[in-house]
N, C-alpha and C. Protein backbone atom coordinates (compact mmCIF):
# COMPACT_ATOMS: atom_id res chain seq x y z
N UNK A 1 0.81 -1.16 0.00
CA UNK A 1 0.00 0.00 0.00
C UNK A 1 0.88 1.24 0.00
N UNK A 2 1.46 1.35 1.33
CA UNK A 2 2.65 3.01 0.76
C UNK A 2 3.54 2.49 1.02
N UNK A 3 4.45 2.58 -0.47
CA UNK A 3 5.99 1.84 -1.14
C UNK A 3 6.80 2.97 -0.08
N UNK A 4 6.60 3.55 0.22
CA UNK A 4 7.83 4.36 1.21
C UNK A 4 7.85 4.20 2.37
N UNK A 5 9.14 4.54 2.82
CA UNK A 5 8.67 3.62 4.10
C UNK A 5 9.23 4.94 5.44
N UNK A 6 9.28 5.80 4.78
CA UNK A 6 9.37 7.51 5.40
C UNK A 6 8.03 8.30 5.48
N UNK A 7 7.29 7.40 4.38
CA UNK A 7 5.67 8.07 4.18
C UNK A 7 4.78 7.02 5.28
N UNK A 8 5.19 5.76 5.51
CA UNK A 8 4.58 5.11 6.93
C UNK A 8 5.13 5.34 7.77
N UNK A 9 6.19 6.27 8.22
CA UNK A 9 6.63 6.09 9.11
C UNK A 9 6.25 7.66 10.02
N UNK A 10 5.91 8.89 8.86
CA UNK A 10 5.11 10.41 9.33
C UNK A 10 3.45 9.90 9.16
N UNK A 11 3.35 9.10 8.79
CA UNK A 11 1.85 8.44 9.20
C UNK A 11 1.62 7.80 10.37
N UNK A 12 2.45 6.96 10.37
CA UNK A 12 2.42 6.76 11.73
C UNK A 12 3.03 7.22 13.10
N UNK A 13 3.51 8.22 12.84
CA UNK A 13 3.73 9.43 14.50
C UNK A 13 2.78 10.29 15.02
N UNK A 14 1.61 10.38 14.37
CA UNK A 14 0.77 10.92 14.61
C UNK A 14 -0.25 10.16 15.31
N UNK A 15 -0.71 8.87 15.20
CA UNK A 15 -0.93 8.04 16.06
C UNK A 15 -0.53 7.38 17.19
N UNK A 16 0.98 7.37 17.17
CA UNK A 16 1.56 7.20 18.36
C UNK A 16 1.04 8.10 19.25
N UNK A 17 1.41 9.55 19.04
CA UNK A 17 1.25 10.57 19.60
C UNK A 17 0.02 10.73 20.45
N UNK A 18 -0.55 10.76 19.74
CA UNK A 18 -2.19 10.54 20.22
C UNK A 18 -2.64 9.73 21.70
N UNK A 19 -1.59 8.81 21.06
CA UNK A 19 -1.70 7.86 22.11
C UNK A 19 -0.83 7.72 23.49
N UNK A 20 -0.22 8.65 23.19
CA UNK A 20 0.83 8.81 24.86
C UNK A 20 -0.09 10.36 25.29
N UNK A 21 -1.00 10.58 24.71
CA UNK A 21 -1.71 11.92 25.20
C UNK A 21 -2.39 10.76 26.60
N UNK A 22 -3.19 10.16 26.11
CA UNK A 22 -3.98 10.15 27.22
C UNK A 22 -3.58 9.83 28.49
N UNK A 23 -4.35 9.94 30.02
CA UNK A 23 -3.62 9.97 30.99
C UNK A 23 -3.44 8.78 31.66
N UNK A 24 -2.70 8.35 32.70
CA UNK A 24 -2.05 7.38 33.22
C UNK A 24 -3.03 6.99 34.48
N UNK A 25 -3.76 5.71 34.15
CA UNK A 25 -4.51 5.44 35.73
C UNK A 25 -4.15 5.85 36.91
N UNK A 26 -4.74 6.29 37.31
CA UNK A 26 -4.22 6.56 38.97
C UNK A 26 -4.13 5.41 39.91
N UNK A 27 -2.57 5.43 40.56
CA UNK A 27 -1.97 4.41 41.12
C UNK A 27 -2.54 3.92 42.23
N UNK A 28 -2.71 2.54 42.57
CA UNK A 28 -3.89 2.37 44.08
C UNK A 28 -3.25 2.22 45.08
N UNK A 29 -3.17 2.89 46.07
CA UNK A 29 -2.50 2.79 47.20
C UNK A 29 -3.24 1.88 48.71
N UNK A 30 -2.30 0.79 48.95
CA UNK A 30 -2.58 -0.05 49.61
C UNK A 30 -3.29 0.39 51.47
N UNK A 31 -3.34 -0.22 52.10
CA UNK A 31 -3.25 0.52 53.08
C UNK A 31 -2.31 -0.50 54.16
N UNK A 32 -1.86 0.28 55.09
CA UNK A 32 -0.77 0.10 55.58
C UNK A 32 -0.64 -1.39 56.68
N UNK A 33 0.24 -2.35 56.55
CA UNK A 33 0.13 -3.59 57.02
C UNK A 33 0.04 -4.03 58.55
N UNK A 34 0.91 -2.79 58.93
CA UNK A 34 0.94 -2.45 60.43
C UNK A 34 0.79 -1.61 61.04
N UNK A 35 0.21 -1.10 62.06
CA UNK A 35 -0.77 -0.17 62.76
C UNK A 35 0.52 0.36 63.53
N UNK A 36 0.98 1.47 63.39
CA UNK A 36 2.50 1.65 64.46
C UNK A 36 2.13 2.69 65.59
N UNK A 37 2.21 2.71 66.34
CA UNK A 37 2.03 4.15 67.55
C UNK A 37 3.52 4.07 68.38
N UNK A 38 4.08 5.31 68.25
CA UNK A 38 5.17 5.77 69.43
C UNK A 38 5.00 5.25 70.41
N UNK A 39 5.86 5.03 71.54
CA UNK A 39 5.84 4.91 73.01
C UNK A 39 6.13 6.06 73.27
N UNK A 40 5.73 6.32 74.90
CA UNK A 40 5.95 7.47 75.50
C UNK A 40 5.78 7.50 76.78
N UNK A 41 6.92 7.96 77.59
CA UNK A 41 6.79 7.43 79.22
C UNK A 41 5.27 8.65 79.93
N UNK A 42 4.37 7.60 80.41
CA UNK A 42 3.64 8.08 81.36
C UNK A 42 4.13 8.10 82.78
N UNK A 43 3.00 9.02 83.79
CA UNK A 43 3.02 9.04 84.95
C UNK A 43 2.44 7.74 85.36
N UNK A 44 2.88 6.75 85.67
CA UNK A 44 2.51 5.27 86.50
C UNK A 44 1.30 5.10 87.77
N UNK A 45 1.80 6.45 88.63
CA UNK A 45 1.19 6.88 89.79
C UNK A 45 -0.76 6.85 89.61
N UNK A 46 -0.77 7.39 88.70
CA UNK A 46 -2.17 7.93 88.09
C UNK A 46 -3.02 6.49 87.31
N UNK A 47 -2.37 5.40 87.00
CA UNK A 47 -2.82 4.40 86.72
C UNK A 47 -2.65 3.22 87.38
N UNK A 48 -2.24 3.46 88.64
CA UNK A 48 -2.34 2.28 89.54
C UNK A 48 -3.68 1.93 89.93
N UNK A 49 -3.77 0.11 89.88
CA UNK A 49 -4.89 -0.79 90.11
C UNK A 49 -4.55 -1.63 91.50
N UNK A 50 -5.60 -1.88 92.17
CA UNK A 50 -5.00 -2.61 93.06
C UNK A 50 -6.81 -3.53 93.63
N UNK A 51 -6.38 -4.57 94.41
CA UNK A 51 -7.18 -5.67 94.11
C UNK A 51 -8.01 -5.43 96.02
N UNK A 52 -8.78 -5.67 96.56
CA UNK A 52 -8.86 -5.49 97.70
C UNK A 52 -10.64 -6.00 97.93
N UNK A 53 -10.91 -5.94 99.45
CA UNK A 53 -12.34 -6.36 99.32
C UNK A 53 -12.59 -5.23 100.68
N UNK A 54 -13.62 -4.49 100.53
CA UNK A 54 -14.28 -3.85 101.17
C UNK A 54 -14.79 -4.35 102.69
N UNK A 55 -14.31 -4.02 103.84
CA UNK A 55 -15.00 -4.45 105.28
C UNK A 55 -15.21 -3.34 106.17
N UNK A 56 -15.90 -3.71 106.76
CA UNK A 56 -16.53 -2.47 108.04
C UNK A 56 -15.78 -2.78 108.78
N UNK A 57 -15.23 -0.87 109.81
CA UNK A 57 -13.99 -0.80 110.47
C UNK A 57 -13.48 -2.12 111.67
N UNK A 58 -14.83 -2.28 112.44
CA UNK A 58 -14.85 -3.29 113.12
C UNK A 58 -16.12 -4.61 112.79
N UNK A 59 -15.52 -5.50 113.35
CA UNK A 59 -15.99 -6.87 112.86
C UNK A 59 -15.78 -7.96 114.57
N UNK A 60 -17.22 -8.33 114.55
CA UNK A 60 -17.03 -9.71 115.51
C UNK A 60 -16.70 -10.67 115.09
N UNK A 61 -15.80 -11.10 115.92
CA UNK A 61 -15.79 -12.99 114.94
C UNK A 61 -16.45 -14.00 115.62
N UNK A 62 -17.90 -13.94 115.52
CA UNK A 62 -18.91 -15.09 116.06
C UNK A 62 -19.05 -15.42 114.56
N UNK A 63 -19.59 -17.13 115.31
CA UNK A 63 -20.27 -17.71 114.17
C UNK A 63 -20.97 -18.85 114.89
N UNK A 64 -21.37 -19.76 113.91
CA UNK A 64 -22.35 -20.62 114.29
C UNK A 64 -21.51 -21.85 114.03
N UNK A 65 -21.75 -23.13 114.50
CA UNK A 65 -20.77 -24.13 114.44
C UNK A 65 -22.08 -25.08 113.27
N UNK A 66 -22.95 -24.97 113.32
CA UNK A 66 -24.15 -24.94 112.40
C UNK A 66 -24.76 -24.49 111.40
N UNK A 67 -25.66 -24.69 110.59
CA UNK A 67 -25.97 -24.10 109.30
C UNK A 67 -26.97 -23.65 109.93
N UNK A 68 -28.05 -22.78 109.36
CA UNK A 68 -29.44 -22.64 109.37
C UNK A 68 -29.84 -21.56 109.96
N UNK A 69 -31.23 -21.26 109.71
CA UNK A 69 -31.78 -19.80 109.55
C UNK A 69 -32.38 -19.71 110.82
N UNK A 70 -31.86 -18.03 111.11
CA UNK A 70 -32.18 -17.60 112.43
C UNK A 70 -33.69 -17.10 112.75
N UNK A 71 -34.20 -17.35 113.53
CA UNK A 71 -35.41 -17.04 113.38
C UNK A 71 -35.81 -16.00 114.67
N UNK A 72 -35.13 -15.89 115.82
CA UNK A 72 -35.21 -14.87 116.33
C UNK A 72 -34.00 -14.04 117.18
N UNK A 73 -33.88 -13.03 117.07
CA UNK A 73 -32.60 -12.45 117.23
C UNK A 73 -33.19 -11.61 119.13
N UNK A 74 -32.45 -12.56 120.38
CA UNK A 74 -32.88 -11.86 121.52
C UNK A 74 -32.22 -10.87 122.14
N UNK A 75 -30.65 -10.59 121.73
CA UNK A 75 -30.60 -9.28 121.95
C UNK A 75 -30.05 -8.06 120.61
N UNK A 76 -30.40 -7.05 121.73
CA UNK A 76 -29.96 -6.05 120.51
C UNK A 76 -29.01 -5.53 120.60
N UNK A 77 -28.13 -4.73 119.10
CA UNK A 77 -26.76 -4.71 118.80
C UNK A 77 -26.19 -3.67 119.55
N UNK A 78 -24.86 -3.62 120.47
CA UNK A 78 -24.39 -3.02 121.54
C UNK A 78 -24.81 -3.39 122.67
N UNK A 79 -25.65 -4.39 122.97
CA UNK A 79 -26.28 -4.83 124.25
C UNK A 79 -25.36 -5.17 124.95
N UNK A 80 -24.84 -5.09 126.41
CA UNK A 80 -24.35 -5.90 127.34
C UNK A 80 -24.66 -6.90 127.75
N UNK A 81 -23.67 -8.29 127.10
CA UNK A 81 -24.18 -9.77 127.67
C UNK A 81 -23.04 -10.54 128.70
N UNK A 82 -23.43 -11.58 128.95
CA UNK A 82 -22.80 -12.06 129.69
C UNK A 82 -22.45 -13.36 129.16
N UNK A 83 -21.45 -14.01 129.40
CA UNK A 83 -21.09 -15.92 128.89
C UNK A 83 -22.61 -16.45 129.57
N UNK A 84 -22.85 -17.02 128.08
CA UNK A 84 -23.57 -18.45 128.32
C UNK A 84 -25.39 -17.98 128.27
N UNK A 85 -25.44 -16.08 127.59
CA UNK A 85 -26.41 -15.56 127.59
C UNK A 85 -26.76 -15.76 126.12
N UNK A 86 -27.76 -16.32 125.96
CA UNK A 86 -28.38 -16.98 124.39
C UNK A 86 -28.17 -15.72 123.71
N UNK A 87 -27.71 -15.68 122.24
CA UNK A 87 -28.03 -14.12 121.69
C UNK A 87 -29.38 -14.47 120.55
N UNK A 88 -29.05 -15.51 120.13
CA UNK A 88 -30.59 -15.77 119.08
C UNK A 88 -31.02 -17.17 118.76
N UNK A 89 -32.22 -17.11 118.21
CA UNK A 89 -32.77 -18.76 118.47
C UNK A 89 -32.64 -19.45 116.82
N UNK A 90 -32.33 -20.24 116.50
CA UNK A 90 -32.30 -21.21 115.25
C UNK A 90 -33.31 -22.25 115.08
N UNK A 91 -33.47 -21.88 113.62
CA UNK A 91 -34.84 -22.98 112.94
C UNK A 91 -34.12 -24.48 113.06
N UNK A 92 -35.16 -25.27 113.99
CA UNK A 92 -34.26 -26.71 114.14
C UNK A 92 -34.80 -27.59 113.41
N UNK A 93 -35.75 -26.61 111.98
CA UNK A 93 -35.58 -28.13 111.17
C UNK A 93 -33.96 -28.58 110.44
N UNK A 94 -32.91 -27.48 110.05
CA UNK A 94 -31.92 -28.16 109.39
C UNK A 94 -31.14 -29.22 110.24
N UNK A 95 -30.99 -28.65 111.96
CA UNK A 95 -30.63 -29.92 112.79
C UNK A 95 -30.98 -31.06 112.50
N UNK A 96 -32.33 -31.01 112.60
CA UNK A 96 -33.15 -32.35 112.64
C UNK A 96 -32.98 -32.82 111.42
N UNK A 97 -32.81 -32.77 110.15
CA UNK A 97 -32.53 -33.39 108.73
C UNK A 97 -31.43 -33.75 109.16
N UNK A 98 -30.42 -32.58 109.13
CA UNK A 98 -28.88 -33.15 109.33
C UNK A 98 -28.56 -34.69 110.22
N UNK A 99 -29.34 -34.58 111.57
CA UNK A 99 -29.43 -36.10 112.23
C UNK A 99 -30.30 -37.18 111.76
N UNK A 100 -31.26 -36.75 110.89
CA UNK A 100 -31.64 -37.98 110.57
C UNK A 100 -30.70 -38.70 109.45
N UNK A 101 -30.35 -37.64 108.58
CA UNK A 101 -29.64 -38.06 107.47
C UNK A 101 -28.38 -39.04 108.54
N UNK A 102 -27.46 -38.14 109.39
CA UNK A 102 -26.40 -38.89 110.12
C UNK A 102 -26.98 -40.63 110.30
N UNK A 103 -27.63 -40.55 111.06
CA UNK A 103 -28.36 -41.71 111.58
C UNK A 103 -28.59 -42.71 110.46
N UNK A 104 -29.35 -42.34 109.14
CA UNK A 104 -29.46 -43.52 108.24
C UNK A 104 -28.17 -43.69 107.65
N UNK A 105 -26.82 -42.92 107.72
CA UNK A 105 -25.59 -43.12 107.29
C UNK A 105 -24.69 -44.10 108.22
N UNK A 106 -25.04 -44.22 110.06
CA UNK A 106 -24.67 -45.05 110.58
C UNK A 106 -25.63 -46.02 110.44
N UNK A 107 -26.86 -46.41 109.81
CA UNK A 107 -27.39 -47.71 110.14
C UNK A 107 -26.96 -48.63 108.78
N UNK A 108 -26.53 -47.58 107.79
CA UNK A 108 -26.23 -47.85 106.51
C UNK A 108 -24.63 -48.91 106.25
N UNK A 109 -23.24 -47.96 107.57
CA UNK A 109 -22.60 -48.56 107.54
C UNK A 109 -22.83 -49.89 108.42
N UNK A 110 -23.84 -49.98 109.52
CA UNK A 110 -23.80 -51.30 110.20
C UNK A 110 -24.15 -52.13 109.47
N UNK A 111 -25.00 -51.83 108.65
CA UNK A 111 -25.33 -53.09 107.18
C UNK A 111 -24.02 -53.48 106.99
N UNK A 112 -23.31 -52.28 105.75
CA UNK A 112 -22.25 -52.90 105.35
C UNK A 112 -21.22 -53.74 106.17
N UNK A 113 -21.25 -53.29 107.66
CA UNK A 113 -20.27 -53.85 107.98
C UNK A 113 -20.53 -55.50 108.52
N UNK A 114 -21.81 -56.00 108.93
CA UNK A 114 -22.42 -57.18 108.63
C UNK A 114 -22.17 -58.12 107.94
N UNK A 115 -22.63 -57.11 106.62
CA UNK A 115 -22.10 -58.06 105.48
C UNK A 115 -20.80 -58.44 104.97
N UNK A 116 -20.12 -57.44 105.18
CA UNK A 116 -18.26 -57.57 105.01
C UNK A 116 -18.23 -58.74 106.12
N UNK A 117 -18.82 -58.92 107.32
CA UNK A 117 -18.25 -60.04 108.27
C UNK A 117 -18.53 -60.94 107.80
N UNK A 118 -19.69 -61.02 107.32
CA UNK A 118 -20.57 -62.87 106.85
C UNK A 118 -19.86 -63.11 105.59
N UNK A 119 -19.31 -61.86 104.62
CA UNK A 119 -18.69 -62.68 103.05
C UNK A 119 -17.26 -63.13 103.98
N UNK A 120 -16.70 -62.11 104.94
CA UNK A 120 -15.02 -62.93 105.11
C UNK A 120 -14.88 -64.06 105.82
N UNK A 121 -16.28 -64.56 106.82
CA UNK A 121 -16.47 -66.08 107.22
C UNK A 121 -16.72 -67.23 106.48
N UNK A 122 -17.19 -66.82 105.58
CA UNK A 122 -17.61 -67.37 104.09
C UNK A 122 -16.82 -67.25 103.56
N UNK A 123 -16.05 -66.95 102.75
CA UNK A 123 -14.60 -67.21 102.27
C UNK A 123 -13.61 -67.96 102.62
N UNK A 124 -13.40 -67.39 104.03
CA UNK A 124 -12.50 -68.48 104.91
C UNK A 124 -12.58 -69.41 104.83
N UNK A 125 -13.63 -70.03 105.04
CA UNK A 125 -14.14 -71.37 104.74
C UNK A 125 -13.90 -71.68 103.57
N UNK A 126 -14.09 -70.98 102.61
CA UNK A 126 -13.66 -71.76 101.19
C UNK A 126 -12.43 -71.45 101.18
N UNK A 127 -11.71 -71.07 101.74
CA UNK A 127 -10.15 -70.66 101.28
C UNK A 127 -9.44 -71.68 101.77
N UNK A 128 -10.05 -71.99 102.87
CA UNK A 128 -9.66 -73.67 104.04
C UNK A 128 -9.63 -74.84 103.23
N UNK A 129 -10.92 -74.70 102.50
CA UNK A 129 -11.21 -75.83 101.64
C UNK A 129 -10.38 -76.00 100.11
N UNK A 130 -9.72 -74.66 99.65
CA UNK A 130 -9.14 -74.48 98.19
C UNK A 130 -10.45 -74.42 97.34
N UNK A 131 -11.12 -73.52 97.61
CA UNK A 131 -11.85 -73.26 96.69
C UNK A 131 -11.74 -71.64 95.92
N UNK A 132 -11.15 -70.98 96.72
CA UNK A 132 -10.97 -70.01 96.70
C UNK A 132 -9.52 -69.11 96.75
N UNK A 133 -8.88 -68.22 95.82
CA UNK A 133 -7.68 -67.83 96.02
C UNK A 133 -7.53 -67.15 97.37
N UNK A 134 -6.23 -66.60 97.50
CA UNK A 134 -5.60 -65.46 98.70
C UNK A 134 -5.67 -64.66 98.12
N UNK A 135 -5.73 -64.11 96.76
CA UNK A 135 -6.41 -62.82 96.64
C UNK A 135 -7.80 -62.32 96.78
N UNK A 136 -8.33 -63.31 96.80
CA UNK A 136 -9.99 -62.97 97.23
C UNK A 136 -9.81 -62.97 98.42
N UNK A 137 -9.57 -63.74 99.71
CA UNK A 137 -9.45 -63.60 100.61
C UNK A 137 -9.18 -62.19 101.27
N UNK A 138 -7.86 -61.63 100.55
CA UNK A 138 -7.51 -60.23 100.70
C UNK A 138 -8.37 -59.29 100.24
N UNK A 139 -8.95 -59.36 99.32
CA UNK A 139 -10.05 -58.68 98.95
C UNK A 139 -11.28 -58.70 99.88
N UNK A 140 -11.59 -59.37 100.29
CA UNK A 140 -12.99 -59.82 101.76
C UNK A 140 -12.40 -59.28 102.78
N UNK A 141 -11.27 -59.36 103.51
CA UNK A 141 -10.59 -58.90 104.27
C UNK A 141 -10.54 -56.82 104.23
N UNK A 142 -9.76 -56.32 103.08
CA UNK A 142 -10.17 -55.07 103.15
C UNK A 142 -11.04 -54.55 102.74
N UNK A 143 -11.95 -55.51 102.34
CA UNK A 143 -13.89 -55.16 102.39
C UNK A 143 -14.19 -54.78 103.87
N UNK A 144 -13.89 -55.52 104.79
CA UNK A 144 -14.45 -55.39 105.68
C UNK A 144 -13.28 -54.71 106.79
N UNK A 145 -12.11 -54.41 106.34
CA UNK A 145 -11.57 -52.79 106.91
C UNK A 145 -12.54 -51.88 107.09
N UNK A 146 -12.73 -51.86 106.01
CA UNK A 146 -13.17 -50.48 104.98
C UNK A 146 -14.71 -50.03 105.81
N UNK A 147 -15.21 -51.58 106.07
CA UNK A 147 -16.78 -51.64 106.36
C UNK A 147 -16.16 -51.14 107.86
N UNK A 148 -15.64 -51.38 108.46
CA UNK A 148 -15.12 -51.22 110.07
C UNK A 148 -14.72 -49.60 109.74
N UNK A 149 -14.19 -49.32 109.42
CA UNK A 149 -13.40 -47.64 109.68
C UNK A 149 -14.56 -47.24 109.42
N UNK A 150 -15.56 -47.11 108.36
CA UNK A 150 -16.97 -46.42 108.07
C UNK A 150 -17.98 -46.09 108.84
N UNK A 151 -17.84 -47.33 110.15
CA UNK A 151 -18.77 -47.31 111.31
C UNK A 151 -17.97 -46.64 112.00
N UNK A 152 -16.70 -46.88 112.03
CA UNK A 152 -16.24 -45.95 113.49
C UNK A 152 -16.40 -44.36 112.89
């Protein structure tokens, strides 16, 4: 098409041209990978924490050797008492649970311990006879430790 090659070549600078006119995307800027902040010496004084539990100036140290809810309070606070002067009365149903419960816990171990006696007489006997190992034996035996320390 054009035998010259000076006549394609002012033909084509004008298209180049053209083409470095237009403008250059604008570059994307990332954002930054790590968050940095200065140090800087503070006053320490002003941010002290400290751990503690709140009590009133004075404190009695009574207590109850018992659980359970008071139900009437006979004297009043600053009163002058004397040893062995009741200060308040207690609901005696938790007593009374607490001993019954005790009570079916000792009738519970006299079972067990019964029965630990009658299996280690019973054993014996078969152990006399070879019917039975010395490790079972030992085993019946601190069965009925066990059943003995529980009652005492």
């Amino acid at each position: 098409m054009f035998k010259n090659k000076y006549l394609r070549f002012f033909l084509a600078l004008p298209l180049g041209l053209f083409g470095a006119c237009s403008e250059k995307p604008p570059e994307q800027t990332l954002p930054p990978l790590v968050v940095t902040q200065q140090v800087v010496a503070s006053d320490a004084r002003t941010q002290a924490t400290f751990a503690g539990e709140v009590r009133a100036r004075s404190e009695s140290a009574l207590g109850f050797r018992v659980g359970g809810k008071i139900t009437e309070r006979l004297v009043d606070v600053g009163a002058a008492v004397k040893a062995g002067t009741p200060l308040a009365l207690m609901d005696a149903r938790d007593l009374q649970l607490g001993a019954a419960a005790a009570k079916s816990q000792l009738a519970m171990a006299q079972a067990d311990l019964t029965q630990a006696q009658a299996d280690y007489t019973r054993y014996s006997d078969l152990f006399q006879k070879k019917f039975v190992s010395a490790a079972e034996i030992d085993k019946r035996k601190a069965t009925l430790d066990v059943a003995e320390a529980r009652l005492a």
